[in-house]
Protein backbone atom coordinates (compact mmCIF):
# COMPACT_ATOMS: atom_id res chain seq x y z
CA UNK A 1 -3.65 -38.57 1.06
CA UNK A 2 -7.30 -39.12 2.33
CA UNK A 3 -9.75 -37.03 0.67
CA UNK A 4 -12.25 -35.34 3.60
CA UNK A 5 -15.92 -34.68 2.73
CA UNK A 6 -15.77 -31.70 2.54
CA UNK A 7 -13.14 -32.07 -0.09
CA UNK A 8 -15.29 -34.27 -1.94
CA UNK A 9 -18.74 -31.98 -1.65
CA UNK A 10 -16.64 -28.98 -3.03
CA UNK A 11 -15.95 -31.36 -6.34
CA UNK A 12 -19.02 -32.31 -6.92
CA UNK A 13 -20.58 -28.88 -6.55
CA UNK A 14 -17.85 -28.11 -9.54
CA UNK A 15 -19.14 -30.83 -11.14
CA UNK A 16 -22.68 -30.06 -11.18
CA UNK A 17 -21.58 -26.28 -11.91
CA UNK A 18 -19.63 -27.40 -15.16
CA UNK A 19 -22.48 -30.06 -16.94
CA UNK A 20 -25.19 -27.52 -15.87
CA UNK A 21 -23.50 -24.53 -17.51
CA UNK A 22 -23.10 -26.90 -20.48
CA UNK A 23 -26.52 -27.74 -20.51
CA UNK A 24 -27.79 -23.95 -20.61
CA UNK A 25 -24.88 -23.58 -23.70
CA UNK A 26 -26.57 -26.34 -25.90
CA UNK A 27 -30.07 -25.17 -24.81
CA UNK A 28 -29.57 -21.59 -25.92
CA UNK A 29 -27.73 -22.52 -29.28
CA UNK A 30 -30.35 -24.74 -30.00
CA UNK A 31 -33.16 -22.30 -29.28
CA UNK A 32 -30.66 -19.77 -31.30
CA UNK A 33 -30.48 -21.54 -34.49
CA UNK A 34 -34.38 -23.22 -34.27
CA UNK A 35 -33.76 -26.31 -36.13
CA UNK A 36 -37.78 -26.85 -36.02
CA UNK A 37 -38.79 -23.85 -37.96
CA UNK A 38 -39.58 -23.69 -41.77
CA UNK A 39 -39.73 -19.53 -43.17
CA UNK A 40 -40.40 -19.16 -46.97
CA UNK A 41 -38.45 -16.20 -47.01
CA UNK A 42 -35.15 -17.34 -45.71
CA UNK A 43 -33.01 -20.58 -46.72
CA UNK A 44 -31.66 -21.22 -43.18
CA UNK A 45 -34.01 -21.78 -39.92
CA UNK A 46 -31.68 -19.55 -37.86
CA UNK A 47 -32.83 -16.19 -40.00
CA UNK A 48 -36.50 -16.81 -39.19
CA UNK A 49 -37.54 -13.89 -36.81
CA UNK A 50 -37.78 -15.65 -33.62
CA UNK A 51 -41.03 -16.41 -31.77
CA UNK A 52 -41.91 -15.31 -27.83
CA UNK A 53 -41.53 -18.94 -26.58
CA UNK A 54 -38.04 -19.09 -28.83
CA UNK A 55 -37.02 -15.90 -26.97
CA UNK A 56 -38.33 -17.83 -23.53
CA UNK A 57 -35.73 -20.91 -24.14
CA UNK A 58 -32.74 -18.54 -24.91
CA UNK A 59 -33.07 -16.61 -21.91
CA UNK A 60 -33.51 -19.96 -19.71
CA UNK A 61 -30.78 -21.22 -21.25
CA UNK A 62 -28.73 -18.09 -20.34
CA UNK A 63 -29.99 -17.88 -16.85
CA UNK A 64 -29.38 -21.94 -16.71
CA UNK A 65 -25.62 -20.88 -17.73
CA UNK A 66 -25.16 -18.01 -14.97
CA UNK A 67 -26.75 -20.25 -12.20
CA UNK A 68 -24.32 -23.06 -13.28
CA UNK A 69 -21.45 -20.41 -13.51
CA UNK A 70 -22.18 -19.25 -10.04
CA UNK A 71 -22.31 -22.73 -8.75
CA UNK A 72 -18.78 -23.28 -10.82
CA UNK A 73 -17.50 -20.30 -9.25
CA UNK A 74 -18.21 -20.73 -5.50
CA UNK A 75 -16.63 -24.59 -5.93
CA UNK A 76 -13.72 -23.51 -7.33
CA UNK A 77 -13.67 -20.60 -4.47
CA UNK A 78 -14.28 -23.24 -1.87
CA UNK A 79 -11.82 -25.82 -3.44
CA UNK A 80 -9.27 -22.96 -2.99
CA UNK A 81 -9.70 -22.23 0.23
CA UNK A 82 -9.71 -25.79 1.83
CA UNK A 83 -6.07 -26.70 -0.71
């Protein structure tokens, strides 16, 4: 069974979808538990009250993880189609 390009195009466009919407995932728990910050008032970084630019990288992580969802889902639509 030859594979067309097309074939192969729709895979790697599930591909990309699937390591970006794992990027987003570590990007946003890493921005959601703030390894880097140090608050006298808490024991654990993730309690700190989060800063503007902490708020910035969760919510480009999320939209990272809906773009790469998207992408996931019209690859898997396309994949479906052509089977």
């Amino acid at each position: 069974m030859v594979r067309s390009h097309q074939t192969n195009r729709i895979s790697r466009n599930v591909a990309v979808g699937a390591v970006t919407v794992l990027v987003g995932v570590v990007l946003a728990i890493v921005f959601a538990l703030q390894p880097w910050r140090i608050c006298p008032e808490d024991d654990v970084p993730a309690g700190c009250a989060a800063l503007p630019q902490d708020v910035l990288g969760m919510m480009l992580g999320m939209c990272i993880i809906l773009g790469g969802a998207a992408a996931l889902v019209v690859g898997s639509l396309r994949r479906g189609k052509d089977v």
